[in-house]
PDB file of N, CA and C in Angstrom:
ATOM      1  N   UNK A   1      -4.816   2.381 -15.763  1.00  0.00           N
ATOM      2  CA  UNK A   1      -4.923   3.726 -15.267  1.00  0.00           C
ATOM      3  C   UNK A   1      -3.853   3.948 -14.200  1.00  0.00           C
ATOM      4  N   UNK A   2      -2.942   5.429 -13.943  1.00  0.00           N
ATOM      5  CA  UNK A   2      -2.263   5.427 -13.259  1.00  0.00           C
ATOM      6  C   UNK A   2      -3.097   6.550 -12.270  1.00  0.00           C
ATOM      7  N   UNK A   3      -2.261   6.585 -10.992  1.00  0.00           N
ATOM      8  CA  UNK A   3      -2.871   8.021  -9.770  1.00  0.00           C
ATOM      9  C   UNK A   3      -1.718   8.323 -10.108  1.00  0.00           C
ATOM     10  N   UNK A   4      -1.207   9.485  -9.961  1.00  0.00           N
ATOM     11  CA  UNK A   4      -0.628  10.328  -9.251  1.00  0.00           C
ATOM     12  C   UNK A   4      -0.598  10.948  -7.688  1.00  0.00           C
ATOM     13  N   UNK A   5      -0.024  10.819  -6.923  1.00  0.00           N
ATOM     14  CA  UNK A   5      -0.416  11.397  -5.505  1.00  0.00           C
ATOM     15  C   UNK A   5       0.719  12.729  -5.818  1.00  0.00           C
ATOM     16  N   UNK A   6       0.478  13.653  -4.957  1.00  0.00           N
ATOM     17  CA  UNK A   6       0.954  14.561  -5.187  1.00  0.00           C
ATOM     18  C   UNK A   6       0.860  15.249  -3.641  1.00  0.00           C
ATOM     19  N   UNK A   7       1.960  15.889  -3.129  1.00  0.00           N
ATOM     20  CA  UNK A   7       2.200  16.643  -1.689  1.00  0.00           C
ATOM     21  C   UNK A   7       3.905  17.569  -1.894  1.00  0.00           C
ATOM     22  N   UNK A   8       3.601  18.660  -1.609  1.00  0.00           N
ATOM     23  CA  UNK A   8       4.484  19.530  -1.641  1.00  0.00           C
ATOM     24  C   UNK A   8       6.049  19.567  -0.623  1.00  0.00           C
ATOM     25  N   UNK A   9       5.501  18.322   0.117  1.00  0.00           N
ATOM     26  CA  UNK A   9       6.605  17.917   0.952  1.00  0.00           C
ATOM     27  C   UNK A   9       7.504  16.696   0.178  1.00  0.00           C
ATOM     28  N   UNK A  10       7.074  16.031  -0.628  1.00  0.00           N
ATOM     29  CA  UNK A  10       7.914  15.473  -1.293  1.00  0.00           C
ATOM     30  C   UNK A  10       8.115  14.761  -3.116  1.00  0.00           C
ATOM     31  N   UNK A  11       8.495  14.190  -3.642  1.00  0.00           N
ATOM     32  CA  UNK A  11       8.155  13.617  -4.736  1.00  0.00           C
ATOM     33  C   UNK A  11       6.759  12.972  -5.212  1.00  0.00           C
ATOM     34  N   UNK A  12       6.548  12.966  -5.884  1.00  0.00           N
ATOM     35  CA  UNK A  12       4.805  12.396  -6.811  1.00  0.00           C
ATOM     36  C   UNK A  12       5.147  10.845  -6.726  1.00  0.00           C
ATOM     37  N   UNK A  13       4.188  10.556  -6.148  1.00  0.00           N
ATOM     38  CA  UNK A  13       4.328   8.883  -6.362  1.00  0.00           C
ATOM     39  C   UNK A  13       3.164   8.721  -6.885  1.00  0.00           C
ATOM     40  N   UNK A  14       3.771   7.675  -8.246  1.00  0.00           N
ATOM     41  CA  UNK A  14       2.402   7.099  -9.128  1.00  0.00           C
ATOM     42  C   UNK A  14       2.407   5.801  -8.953  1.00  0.00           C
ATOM     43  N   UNK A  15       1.291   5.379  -9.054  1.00  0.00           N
ATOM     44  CA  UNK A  15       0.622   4.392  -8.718  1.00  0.00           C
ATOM     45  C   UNK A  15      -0.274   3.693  -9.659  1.00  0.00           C
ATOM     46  N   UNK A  16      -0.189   1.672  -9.970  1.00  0.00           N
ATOM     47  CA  UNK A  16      -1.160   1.413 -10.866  1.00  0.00           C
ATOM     48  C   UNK A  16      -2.468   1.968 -10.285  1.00  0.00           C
ATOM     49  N   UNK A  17      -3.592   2.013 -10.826  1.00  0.00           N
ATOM     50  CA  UNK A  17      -4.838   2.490 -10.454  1.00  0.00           C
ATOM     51  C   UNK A  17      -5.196   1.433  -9.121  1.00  0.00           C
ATOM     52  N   UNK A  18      -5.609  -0.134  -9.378  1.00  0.00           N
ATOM     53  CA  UNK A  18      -6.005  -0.825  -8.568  1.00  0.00           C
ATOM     54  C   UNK A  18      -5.339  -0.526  -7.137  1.00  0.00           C
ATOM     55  N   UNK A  19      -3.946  -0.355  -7.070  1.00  0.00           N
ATOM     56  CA  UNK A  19      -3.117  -0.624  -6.323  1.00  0.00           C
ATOM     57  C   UNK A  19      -3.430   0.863  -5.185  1.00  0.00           C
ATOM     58  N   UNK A  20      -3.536   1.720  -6.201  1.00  0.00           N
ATOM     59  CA  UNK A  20      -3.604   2.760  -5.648  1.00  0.00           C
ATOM     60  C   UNK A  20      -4.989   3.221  -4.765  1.00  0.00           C
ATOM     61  N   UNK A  21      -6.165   2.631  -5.475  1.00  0.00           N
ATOM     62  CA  UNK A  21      -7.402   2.556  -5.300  1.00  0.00           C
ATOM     63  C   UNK A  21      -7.716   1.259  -3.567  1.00  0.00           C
ATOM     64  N   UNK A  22      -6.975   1.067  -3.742  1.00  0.00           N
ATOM     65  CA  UNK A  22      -6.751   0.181  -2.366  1.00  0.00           C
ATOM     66  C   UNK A  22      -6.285   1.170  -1.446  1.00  0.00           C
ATOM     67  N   UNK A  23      -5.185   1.659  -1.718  1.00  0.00           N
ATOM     68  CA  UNK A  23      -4.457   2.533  -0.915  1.00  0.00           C
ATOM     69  C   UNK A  23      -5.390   3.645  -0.256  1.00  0.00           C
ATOM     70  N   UNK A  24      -6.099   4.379  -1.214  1.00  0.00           N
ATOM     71  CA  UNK A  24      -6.914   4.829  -0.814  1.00  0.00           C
ATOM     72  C   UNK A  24      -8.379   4.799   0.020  1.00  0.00           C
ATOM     73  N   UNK A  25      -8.819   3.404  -0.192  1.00  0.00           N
ATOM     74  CA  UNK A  25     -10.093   3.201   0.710  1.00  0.00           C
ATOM     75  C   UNK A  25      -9.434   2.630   2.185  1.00  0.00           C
ATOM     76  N   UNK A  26      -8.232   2.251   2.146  1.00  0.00           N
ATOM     77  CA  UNK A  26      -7.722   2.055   3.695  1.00  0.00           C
ATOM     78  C   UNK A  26      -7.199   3.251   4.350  1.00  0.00           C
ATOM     79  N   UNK A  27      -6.750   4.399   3.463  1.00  0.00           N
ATOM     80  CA  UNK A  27      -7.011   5.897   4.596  1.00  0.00           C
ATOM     81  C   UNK A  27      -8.226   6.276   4.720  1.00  0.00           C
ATOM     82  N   UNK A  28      -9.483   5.516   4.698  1.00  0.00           N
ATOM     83  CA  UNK A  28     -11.058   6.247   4.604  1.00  0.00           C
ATOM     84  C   UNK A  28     -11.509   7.323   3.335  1.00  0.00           C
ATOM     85  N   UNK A  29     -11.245   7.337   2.146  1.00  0.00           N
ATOM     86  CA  UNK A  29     -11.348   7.995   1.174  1.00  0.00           C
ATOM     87  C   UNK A  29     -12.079   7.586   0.488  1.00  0.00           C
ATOM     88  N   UNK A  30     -13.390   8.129  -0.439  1.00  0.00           N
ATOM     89  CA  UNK A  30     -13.678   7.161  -1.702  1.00  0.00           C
ATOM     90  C   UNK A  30     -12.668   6.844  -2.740  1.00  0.00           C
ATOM     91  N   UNK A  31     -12.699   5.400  -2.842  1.00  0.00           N
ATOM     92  CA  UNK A  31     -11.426   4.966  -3.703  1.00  0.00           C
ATOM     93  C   UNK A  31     -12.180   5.465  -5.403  1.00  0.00           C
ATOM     94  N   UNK A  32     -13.551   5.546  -5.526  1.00  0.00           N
ATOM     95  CA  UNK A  32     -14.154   5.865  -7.101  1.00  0.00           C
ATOM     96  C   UNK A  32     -13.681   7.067  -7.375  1.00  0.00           C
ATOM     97  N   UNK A  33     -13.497   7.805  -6.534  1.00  0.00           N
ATOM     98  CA  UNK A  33     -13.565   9.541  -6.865  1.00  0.00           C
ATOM     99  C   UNK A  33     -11.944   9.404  -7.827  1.00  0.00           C
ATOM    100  N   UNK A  34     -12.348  10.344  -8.417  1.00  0.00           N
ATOM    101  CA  UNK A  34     -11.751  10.942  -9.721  1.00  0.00           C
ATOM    102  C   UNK A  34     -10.281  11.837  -9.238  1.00  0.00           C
ATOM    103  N   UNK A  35     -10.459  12.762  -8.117  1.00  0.00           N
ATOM    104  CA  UNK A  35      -9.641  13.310  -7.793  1.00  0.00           C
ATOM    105  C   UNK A  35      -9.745  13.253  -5.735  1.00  0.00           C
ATOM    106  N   UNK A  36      -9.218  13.827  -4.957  1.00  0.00           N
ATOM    107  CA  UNK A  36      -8.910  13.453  -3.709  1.00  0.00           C
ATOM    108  C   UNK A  36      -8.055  14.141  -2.939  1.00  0.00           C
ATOM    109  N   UNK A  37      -8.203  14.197  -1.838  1.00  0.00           N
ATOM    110  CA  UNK A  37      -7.362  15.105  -0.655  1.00  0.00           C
ATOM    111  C   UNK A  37      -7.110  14.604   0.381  1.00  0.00           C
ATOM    112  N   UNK A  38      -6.365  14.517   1.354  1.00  0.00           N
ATOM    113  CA  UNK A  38      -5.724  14.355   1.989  1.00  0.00           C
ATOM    114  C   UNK A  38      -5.495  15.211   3.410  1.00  0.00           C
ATOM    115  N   UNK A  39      -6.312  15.914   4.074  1.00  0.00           N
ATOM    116  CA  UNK A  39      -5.485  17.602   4.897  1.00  0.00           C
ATOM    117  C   UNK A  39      -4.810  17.117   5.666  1.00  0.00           C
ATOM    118  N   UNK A  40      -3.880  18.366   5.869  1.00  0.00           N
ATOM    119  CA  UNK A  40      -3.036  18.038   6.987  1.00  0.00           C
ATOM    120  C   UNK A  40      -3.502  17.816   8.340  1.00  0.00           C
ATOM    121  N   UNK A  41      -4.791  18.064   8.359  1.00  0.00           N
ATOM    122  CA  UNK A  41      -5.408  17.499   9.831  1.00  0.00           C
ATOM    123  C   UNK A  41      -6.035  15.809   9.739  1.00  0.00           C
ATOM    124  N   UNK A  42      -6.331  15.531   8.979  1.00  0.00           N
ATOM    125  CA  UNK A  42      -6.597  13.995   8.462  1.00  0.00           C
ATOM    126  C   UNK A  42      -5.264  13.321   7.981  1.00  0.00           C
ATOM    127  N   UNK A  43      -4.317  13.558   7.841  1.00  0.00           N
ATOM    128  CA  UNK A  43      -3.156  12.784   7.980  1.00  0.00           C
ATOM    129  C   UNK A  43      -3.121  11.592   9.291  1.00  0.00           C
ATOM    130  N   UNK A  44      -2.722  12.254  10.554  1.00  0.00           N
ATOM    131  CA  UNK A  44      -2.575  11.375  11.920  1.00  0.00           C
ATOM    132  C   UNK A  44      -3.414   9.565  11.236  1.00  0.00           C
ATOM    133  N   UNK A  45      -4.600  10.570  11.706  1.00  0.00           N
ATOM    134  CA  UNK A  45      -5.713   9.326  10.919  1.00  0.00           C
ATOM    135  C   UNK A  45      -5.255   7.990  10.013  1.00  0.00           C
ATOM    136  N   UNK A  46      -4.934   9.011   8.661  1.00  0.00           N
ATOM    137  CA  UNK A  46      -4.701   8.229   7.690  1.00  0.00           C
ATOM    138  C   UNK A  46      -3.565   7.647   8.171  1.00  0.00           C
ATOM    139  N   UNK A  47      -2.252   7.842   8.591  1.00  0.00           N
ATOM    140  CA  UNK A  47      -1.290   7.002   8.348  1.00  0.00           C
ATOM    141  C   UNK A  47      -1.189   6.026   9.479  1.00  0.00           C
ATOM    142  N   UNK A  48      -2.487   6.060  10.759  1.00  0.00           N
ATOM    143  CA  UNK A  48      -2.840   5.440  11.384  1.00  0.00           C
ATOM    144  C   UNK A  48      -2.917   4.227  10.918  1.00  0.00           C
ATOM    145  N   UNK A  49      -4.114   4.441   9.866  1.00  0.00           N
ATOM    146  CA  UNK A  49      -4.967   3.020   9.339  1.00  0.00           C
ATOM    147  C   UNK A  49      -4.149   2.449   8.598  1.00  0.00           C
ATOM    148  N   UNK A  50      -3.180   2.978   7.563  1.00  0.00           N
ATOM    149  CA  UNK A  50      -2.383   2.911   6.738  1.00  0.00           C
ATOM    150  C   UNK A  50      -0.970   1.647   7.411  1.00  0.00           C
ATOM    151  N   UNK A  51      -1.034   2.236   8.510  1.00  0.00           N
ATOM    152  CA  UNK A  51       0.018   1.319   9.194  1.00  0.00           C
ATOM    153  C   UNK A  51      -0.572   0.129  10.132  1.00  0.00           C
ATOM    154  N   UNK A  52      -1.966   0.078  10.306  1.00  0.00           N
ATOM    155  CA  UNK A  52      -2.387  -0.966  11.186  1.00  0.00           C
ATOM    156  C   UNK A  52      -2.662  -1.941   9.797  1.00  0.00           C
ATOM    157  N   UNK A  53      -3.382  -1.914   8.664  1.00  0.00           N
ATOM    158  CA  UNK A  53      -3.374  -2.708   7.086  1.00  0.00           C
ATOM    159  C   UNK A  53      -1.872  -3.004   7.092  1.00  0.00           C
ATOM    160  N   UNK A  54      -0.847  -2.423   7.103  1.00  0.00           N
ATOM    161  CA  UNK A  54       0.127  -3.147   6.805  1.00  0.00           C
ATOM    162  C   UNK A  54       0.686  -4.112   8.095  1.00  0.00           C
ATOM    163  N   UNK A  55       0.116  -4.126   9.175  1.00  0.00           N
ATOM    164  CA  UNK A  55       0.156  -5.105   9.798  1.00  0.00           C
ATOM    165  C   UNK A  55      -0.668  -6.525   9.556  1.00  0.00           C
ATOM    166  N   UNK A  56      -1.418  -6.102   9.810  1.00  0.00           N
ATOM    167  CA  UNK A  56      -2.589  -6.974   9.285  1.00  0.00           C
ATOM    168  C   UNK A  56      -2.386  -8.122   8.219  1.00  0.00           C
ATOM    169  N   UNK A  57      -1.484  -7.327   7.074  1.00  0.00           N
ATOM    170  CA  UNK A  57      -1.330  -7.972   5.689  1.00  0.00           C
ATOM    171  C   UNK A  57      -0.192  -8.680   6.060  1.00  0.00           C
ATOM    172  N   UNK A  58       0.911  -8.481   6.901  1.00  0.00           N
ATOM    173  CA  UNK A  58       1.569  -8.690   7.525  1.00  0.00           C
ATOM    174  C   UNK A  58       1.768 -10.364   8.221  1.00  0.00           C
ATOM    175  N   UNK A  59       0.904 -10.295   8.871  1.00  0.00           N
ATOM    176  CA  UNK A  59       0.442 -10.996  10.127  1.00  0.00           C
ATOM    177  C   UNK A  59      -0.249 -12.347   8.944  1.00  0.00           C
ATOM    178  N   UNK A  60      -0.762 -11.778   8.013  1.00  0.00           N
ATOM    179  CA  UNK A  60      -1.403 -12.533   6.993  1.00  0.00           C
ATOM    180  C   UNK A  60      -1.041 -13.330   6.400  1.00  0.00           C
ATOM    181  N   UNK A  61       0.223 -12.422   5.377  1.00  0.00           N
ATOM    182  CA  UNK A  61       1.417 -13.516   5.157  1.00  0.00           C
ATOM    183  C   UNK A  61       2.169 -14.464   5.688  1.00  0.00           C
ATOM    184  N   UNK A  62       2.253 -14.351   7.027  1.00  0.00           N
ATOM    185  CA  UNK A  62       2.960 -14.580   7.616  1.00  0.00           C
ATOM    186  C   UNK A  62       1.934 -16.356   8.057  1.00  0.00           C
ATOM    187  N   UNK A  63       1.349 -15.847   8.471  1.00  0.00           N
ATOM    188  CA  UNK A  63       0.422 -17.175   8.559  1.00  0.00           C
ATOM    189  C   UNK A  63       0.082 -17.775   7.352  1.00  0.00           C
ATOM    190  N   UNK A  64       0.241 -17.547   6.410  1.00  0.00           N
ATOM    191  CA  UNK A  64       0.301 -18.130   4.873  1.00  0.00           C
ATOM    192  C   UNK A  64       1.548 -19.028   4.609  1.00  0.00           C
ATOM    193  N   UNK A  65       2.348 -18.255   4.721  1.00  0.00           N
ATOM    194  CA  UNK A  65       3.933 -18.906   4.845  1.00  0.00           C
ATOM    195  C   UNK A  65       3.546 -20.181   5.808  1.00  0.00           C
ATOM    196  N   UNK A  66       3.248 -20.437   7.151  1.00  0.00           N
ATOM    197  CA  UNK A  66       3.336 -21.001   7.911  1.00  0.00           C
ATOM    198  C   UNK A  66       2.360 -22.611   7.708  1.00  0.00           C
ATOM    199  N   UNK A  67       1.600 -22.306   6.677  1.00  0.00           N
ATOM    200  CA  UNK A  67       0.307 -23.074   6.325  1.00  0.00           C
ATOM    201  C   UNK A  67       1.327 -23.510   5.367  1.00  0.00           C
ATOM    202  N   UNK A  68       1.954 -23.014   4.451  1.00  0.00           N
ATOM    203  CA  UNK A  68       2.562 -23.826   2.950  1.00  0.00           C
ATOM    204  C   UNK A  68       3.976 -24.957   3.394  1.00  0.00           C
ATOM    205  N   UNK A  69       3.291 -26.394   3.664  1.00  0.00           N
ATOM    206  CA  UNK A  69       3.973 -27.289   4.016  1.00  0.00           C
ATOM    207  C   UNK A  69       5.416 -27.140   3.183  1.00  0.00           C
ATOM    208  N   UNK A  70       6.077 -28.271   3.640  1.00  0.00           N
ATOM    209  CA  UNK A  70       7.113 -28.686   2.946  1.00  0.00           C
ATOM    210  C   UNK A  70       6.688 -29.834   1.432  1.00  0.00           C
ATOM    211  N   UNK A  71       6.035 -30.405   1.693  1.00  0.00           N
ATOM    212  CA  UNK A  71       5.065 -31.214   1.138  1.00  0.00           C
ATOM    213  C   UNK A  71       4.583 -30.332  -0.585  1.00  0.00           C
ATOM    214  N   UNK A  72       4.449 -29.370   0.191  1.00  0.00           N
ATOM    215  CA  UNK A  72       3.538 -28.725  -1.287  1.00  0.00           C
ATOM    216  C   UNK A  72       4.859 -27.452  -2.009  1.00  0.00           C
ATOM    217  N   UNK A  73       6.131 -27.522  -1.037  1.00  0.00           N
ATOM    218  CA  UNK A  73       6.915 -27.408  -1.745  1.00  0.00           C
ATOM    219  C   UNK A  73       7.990 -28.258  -2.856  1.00  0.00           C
ATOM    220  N   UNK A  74       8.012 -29.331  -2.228  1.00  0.00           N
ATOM    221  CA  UNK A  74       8.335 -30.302  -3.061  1.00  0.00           C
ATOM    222  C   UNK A  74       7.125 -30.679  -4.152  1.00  0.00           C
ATOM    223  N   UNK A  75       6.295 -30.572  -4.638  1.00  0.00           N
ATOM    224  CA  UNK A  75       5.336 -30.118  -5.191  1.00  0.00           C
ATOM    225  C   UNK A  75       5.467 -29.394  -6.248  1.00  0.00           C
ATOM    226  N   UNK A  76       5.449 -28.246  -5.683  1.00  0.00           N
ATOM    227  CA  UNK A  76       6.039 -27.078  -6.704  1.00  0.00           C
ATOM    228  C   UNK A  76       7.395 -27.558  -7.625  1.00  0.00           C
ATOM    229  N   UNK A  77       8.166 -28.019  -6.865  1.00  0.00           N
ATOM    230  CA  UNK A  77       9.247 -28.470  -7.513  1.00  0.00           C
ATOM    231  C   UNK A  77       9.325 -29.476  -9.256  1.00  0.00           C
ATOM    232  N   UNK A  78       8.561 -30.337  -8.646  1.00  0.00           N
ATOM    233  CA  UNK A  78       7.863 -31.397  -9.403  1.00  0.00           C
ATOM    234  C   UNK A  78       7.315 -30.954 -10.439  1.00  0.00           C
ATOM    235  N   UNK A  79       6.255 -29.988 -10.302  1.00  0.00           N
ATOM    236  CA  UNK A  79       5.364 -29.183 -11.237  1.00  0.00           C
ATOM    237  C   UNK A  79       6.413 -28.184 -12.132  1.00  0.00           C
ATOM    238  N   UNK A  80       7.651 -27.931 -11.465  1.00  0.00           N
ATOM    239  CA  UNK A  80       8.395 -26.999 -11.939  1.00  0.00           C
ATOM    240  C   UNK A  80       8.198 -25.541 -11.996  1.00  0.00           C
ATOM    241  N   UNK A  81       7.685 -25.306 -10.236  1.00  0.00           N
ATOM    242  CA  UNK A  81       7.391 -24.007 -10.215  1.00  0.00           C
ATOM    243  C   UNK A  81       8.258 -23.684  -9.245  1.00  0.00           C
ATOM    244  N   UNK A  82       9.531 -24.127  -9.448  1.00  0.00           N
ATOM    245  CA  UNK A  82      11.208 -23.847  -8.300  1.00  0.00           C
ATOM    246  C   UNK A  82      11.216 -21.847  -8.960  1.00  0.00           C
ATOM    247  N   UNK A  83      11.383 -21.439  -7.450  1.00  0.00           N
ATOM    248  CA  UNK A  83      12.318 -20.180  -7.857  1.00  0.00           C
ATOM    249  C   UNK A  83      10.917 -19.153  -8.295  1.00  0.00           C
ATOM    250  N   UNK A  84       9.858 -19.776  -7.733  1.00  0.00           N
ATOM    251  CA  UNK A  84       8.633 -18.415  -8.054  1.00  0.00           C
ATOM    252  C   UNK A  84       9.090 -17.286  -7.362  1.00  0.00           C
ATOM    253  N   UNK A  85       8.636 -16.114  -7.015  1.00  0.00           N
ATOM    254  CA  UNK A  85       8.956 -14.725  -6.762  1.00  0.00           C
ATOM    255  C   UNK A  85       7.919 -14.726  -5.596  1.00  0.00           C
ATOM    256  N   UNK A  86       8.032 -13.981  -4.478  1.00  0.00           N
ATOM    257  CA  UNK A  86       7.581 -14.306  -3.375  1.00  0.00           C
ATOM    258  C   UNK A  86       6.213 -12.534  -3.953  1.00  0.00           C
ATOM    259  N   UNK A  87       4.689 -12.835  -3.735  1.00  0.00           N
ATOM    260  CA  UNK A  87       3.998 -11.729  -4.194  1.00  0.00           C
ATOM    261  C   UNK A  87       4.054 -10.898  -2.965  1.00  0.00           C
ATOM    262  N   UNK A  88       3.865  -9.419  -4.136  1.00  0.00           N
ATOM    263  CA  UNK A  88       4.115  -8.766  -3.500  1.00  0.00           C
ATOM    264  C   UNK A  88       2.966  -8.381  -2.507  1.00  0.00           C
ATOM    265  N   UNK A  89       3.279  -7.574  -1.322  1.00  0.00           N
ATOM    266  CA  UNK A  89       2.600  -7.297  -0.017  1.00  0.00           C
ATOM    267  C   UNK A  89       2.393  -5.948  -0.191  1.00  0.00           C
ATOM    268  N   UNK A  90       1.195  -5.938   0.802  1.00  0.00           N
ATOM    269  CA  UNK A  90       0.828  -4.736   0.835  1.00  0.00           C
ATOM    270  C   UNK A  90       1.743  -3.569   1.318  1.00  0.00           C
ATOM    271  N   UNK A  91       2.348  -3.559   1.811  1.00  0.00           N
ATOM    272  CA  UNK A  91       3.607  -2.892   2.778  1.00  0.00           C
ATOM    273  C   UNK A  91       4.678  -2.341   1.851  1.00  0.00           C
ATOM    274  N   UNK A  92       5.133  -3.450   0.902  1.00  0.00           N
ATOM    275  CA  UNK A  92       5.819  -2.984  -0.510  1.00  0.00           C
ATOM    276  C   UNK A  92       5.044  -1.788  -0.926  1.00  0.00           C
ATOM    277  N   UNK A  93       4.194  -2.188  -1.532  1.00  0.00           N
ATOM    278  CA  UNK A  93       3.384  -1.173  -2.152  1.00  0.00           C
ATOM    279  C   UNK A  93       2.731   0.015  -1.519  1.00  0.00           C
ATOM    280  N   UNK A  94       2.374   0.254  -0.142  1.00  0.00           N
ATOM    281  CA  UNK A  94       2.210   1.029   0.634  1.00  0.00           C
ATOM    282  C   UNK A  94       3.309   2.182   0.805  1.00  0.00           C
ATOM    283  N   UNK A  95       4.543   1.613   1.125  1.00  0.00           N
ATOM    284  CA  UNK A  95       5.765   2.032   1.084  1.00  0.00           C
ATOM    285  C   UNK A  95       6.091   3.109   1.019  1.00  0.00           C
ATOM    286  N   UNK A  96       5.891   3.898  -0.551  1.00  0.00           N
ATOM    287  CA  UNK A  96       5.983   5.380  -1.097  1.00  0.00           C
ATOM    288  C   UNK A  96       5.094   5.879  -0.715  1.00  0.00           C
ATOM    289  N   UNK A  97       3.935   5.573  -0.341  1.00  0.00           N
ATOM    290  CA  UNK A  97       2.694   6.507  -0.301  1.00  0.00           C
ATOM    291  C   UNK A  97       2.774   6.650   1.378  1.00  0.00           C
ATOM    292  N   UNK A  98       2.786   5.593   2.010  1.00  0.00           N
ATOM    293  CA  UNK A  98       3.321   6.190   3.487  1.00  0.00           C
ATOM    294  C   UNK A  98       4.511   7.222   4.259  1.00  0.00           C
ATOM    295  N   UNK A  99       5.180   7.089   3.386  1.00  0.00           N
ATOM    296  CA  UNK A  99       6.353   8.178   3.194  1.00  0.00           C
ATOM    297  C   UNK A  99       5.979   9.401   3.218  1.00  0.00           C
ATOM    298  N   UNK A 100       5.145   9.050   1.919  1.00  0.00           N
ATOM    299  CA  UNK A 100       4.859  10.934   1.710  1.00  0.00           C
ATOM    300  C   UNK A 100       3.681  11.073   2.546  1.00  0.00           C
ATOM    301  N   UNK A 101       2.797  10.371   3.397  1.00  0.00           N
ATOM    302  CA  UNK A 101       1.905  11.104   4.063  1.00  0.00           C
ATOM    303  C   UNK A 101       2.650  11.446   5.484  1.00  0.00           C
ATOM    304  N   UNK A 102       3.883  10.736   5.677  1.00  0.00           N
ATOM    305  CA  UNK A 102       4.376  10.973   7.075  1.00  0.00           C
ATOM    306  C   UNK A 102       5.453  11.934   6.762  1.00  0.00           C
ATOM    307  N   UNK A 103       6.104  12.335   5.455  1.00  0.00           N
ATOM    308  CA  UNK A 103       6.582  14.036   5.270  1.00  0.00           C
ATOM    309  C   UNK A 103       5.806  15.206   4.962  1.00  0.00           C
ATOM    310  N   UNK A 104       4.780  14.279   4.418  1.00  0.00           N
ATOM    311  CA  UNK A 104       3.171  15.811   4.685  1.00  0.00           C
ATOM    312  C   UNK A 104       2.941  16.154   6.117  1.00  0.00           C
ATOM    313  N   UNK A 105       3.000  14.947   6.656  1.00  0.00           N
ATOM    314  CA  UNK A 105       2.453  15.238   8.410  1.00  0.00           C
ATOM    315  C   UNK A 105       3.175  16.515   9.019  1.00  0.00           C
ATOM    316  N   UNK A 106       5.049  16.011   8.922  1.00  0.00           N
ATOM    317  CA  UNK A 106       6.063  17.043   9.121  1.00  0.00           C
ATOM    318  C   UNK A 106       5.814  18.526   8.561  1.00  0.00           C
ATOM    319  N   UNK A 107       5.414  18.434   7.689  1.00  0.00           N
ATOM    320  CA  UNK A 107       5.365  20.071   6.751  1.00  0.00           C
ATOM    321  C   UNK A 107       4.170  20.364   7.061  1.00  0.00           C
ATOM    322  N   UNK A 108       2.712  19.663   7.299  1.00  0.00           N
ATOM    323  CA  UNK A 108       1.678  20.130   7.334  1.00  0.00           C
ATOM    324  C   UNK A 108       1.028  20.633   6.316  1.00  0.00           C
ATOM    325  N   UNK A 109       1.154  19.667   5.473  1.00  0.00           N
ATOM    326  CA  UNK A 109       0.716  20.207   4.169  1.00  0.00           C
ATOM    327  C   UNK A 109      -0.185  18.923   3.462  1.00  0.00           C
ATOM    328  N   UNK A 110      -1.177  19.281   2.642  1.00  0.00           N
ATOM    329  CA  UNK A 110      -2.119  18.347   1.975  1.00  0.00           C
ATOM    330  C   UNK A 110      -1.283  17.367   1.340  1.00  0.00           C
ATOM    331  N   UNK A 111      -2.117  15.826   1.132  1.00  0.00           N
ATOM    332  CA  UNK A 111      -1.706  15.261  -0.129  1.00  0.00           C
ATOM    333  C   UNK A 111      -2.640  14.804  -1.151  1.00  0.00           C
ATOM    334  N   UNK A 112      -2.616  15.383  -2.463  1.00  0.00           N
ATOM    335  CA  UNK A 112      -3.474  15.544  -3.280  1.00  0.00           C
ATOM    336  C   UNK A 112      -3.286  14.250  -4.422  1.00  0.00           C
ATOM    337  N   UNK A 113      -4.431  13.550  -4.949  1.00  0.00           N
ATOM    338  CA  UNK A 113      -4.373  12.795  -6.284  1.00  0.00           C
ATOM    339  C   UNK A 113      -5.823  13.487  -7.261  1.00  0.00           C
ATOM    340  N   UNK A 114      -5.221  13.375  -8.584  1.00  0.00           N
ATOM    341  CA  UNK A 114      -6.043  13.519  -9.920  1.00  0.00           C
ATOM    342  C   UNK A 114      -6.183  14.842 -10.142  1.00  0.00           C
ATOM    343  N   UNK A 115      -5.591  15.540  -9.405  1.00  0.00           N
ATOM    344  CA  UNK A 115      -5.393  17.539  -9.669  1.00  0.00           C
ATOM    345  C   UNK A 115      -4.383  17.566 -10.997  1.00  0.00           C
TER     346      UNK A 115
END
């Protein structure tokens, strides 16, 4: 399933469902609902929370990294898992959708999904 987000201040960013459905219960939204809003007075809010999660996830990784010895990289090696792709973070994926709630903020205008 894809979202669509949608705000008149800038481009439609779509989104896998899960991904998006995350996105949404960390601005305080029901992530089940079908369709969704955004006002321009609940923005501040949202891109509040929106930016303290991407710390968080942040701070997360980061202590993840710090836990994965050298040991269990040579490991990987062995196993022949050289050259994996580092997963992606919440912050990546946050990315577009924080954008457009902080050029909604500017214009003052809603941001809408499933309309």
């Amino acid at each position: 399933m894809l979202v669509t987000f949608k705000s008149h201040a800038s481009a439609d960013v779509i989104m896998f469902g899960d991904a998006a459905k995350t996105l949404i219960k960390i601005v305080g939204k029901d992530p089940l609902g079908a369709q969704g809003i955004i006002t321009a007075q609940q923005l501040p809010d949202a891109i509040a929370r929106l930016k303290a999660a991407i710390e968080e996830d942040r701070a997360r990784q980061a202590e993840l990294e710090r836990q994965r010895s050298q040991d269990d990289e040579e490991a990987a090696k062995e196993a022949g898992q050289s050259g994996m792709a580092a997963p992606v973070g919440l912050a990546q994926r946050a990315w577009p959708f924080l954008n457009m709630l902080e050029e909604s903020l500017r214009e003052e205008t809603p941001v809408v999904w499933g309309v």
